[in-house]
C-alpha atoms as a PDB file:
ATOM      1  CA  UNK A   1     -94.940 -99.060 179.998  1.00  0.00           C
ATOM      2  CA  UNK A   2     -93.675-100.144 183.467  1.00  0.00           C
ATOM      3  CA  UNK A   3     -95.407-100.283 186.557  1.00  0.00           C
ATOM      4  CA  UNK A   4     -93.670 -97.363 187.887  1.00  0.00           C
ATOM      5  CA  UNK A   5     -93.961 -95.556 185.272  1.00  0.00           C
ATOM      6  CA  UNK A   6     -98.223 -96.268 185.299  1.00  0.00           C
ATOM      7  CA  UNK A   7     -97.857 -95.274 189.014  1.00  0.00           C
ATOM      8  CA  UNK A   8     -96.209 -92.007 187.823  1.00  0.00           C
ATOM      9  CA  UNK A   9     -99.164 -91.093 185.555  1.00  0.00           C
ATOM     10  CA  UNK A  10    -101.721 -92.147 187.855  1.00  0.00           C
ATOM     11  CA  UNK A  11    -100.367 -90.440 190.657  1.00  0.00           C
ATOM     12  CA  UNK A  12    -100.429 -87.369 188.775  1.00  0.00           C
ATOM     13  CA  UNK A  13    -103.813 -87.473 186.833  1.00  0.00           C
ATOM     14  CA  UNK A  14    -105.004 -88.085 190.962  1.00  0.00           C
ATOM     15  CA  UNK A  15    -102.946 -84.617 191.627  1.00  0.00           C
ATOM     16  CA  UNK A  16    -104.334 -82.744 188.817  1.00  0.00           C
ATOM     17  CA  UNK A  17    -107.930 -84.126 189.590  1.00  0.00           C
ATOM     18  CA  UNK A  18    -107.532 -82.923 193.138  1.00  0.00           C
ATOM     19  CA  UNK A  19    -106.775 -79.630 192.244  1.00  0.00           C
ATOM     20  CA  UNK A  20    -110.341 -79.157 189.897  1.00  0.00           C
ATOM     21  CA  UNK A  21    -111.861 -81.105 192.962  1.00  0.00           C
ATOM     22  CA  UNK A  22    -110.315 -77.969 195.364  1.00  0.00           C
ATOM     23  CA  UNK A  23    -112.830 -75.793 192.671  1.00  0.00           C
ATOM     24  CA  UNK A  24    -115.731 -78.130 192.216  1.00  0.00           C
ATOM     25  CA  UNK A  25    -117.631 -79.086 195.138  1.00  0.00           C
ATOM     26  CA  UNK A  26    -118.565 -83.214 194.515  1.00  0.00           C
ATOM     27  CA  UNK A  27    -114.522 -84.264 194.359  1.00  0.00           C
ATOM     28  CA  UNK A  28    -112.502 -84.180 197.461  1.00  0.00           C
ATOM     29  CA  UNK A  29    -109.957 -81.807 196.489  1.00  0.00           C
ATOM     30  CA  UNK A  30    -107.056 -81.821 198.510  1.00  0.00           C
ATOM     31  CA  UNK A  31    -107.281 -85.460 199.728  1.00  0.00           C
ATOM     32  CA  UNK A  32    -107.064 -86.466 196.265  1.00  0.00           C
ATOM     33  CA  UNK A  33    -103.752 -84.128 195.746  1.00  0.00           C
ATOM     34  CA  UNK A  34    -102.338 -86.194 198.896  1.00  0.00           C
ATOM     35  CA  UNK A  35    -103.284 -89.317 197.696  1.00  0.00           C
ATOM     36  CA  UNK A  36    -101.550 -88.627 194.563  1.00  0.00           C
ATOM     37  CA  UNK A  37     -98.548 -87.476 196.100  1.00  0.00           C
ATOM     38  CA  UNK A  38     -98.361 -90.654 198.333  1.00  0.00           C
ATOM     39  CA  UNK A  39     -98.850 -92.894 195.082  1.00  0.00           C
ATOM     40  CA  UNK A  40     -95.560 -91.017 193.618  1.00  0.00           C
ATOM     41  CA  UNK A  41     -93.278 -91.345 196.688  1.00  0.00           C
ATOM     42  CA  UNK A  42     -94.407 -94.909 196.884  1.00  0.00           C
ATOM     43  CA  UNK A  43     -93.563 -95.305 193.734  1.00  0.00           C
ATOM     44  CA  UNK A  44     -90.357 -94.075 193.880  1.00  0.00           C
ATOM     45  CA  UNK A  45     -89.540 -96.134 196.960  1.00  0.00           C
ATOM     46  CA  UNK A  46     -89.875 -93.104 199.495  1.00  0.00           C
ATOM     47  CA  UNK A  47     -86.586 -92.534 198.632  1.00  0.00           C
ATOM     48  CA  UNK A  48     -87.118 -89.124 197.158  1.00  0.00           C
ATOM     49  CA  UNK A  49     -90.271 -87.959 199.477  1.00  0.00           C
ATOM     50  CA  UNK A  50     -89.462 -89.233 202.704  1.00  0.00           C
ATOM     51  CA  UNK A  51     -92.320 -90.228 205.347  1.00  0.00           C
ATOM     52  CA  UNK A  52     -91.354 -87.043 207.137  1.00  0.00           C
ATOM     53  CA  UNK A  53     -92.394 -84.867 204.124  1.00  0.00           C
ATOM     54  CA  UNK A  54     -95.968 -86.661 203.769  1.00  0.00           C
ATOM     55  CA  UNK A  55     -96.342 -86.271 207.303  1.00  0.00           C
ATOM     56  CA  UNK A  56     -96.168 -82.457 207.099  1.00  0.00           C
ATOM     57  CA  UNK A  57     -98.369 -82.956 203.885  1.00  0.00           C
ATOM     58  CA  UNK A  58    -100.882 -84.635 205.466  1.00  0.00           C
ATOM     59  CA  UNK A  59    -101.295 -82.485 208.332  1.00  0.00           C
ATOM     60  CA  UNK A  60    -101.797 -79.996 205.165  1.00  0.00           C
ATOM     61  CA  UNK A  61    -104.409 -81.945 203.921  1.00  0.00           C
ATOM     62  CA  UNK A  62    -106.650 -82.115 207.135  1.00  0.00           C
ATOM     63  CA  UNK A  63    -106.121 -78.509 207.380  1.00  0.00           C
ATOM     64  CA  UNK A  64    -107.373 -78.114 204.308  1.00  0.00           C
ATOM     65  CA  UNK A  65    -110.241 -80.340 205.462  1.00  0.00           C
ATOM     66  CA  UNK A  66    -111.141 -77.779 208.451  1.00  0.00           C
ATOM     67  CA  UNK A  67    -110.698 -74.615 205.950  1.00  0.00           C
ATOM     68  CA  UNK A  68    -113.572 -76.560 204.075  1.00  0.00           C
ATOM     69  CA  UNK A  69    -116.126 -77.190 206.746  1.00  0.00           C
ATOM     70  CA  UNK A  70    -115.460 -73.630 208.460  1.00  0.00           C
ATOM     71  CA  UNK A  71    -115.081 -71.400 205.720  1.00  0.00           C
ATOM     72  CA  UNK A  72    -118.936 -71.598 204.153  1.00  0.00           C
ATOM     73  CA  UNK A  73    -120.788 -71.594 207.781  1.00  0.00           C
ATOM     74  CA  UNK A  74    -118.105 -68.776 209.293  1.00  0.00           C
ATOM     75  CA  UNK A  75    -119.459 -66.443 206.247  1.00  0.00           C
ATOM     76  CA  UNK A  76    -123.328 -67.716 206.896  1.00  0.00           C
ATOM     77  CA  UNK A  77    -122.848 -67.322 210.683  1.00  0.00           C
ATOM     78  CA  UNK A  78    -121.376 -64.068 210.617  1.00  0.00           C
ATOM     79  CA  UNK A  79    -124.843 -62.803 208.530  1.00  0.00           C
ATOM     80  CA  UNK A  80    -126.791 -64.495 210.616  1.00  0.00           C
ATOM     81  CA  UNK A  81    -127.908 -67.554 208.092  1.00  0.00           C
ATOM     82  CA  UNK A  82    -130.099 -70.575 209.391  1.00  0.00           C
ATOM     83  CA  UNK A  83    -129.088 -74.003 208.992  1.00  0.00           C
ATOM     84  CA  UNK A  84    -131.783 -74.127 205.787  1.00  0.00           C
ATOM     85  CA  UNK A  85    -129.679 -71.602 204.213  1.00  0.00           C
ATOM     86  CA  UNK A  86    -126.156 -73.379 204.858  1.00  0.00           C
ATOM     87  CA  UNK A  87    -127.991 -76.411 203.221  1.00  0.00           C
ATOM     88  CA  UNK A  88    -129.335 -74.661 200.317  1.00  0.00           C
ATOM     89  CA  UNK A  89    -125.709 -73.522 199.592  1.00  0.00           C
ATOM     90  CA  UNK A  90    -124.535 -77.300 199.615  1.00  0.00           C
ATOM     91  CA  UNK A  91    -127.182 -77.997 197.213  1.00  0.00           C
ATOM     92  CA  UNK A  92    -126.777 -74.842 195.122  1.00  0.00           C
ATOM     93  CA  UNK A  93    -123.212 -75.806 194.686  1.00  0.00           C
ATOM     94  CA  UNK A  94    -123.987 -79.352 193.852  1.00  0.00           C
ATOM     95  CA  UNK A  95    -126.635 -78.595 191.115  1.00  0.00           C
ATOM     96  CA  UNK A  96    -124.689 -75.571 189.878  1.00  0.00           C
ATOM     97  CA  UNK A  97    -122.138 -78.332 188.932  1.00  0.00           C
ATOM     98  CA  UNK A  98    -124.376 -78.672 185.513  1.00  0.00           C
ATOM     99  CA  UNK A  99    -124.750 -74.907 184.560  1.00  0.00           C
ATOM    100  CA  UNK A 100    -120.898 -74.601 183.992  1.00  0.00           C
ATOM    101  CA  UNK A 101    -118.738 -72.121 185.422  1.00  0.00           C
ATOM    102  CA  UNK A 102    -121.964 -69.715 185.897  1.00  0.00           C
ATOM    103  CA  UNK A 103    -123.576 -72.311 188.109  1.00  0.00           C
ATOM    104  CA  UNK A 104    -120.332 -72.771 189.936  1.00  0.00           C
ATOM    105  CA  UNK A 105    -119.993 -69.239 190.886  1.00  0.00           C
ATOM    106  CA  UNK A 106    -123.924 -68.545 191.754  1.00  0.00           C
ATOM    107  CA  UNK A 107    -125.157 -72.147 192.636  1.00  0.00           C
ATOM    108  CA  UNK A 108    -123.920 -71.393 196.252  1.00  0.00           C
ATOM    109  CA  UNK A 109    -125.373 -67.757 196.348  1.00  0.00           C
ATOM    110  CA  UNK A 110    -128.686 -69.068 194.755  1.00  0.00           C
ATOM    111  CA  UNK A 111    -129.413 -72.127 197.504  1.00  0.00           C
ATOM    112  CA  UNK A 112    -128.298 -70.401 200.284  1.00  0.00           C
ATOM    113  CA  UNK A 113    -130.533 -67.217 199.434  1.00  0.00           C
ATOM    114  CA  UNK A 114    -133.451 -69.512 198.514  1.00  0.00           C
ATOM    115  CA  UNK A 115    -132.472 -71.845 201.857  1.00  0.00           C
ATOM    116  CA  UNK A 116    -132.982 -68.389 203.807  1.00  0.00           C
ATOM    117  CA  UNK A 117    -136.208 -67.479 202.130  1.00  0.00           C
ATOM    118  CA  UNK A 118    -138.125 -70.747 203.482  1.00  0.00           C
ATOM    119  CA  UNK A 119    -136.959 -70.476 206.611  1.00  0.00           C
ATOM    120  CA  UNK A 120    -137.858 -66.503 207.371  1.00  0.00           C
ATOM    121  CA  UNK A 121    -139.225 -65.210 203.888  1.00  0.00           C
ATOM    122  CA  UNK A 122    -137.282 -61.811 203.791  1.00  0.00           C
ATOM    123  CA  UNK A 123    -135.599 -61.009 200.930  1.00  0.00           C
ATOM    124  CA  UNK A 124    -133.081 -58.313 201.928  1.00  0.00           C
ATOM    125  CA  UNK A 125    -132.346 -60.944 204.920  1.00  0.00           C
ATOM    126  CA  UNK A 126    -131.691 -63.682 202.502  1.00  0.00           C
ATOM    127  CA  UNK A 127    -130.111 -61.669 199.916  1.00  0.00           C
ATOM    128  CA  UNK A 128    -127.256 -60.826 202.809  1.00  0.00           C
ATOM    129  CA  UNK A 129    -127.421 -64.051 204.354  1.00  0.00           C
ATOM    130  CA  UNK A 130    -126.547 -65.725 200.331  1.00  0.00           C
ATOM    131  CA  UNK A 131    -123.906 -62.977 199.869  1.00  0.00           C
ATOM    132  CA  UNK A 132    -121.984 -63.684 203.315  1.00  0.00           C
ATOM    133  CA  UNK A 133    -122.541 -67.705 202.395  1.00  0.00           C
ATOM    134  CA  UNK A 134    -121.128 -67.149 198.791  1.00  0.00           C
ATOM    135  CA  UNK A 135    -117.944 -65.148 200.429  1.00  0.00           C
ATOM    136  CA  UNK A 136    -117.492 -67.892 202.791  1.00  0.00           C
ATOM    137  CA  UNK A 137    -117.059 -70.231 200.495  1.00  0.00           C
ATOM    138  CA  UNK A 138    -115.150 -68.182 197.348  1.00  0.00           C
ATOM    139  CA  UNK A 139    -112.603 -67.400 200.272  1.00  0.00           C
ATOM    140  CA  UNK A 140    -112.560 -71.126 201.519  1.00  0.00           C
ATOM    141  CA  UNK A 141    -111.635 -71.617 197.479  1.00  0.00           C
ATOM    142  CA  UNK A 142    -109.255 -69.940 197.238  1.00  0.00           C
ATOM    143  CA  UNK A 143    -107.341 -70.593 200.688  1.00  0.00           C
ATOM    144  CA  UNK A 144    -107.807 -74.572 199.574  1.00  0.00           C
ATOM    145  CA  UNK A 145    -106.507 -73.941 196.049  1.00  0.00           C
ATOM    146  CA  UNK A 146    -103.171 -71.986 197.448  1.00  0.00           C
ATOM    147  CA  UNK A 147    -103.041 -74.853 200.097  1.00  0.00           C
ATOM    148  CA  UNK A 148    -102.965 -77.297 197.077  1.00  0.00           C
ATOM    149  CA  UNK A 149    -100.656 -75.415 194.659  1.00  0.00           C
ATOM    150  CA  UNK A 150     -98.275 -74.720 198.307  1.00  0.00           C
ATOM    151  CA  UNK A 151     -98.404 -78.788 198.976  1.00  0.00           C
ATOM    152  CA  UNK A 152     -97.503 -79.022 195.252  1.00  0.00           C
ATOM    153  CA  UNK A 153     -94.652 -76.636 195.961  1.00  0.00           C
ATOM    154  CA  UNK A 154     -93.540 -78.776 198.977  1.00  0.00           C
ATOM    155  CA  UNK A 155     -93.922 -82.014 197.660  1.00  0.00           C
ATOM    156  CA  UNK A 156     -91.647 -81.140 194.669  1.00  0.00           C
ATOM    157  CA  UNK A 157     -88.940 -79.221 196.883  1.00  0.00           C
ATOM    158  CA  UNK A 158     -89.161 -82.853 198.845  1.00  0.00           C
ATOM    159  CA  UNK A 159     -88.253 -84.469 195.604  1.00  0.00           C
ATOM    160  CA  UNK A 160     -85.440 -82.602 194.322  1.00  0.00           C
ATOM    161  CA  UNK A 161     -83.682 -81.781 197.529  1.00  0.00           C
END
């Protein structure tokens, strides 16, 4: 194989990556979707993505960034959760990454209710405050994975216009 061609196939194993990371909470999603993207216009010679289109892409991709830090408190804040709880649902998400898709979709729910209970110790408090947490971060999800799959959409329309 070439070097291009290697380039290629990395840049898109770094796409495809990026797009479980925009799902799974330890990879860096959408950054890793850019960095792909920038691997395969380099290695075309930016002559089929120009630096105008990764501009516009990168602005994407710290948008993205914001979507992720606001979109798990905005949920907690709007119940009313403590900063306990919003670290319990970091940690819930992390160690839900070894339960499988179960842990994925109640490691969030789980920390951020059990972050709640420690700091007040009421249950129909913390069962709210890990509900509004878990919807924070489901919808941050799912506006990162249609950010990712629109960059995708963007970053191809680049390359065949």
């Amino acid at each position: 194989m070439d070097t291009q061609t290697i380039l290629y196939v990395v840049a898109a194993l770094l796409m495809l990556v990026g797009i479980a990371g925009t799902v799974l909470p330890a990879l860096p999603g959408i950054p890793l979707v850019f960095a792909g993207m920038v691997m395969a216009a380099w290695a075309g010679d930016f002559q089929y993505v120009g630096w105008g289109w990764l501009l516009a892409l990168g602005i994407l991709t710290v948008l993205s960034l914001g979507i992720d830090l606001l979109a798990g408190s905005m949920g907690a804040k709007r119940v009313g959760a403590s900063k306990l709880a919003l670290v319990g649902a970091v940690l819930g998400s992390f160690v839900g990454l070894f339960f499988g898709p179960l842990g994925l979709f109640a490691g969030p729910f789980v920390g951020a209710l059990a972050g709640e209970l420690v700091h007040r110790r009421d249950l129909g408090l913390a069962t709210k405050v890990g509900v509004g947490t878990w919807f924070g971060i489901l919808l941050g999800t799912v506006l990162k994975l249609g950010l990712a799959f629109g960059m995708l959409g963007l970053f191809a329309f680049a390359w065949w216009v």
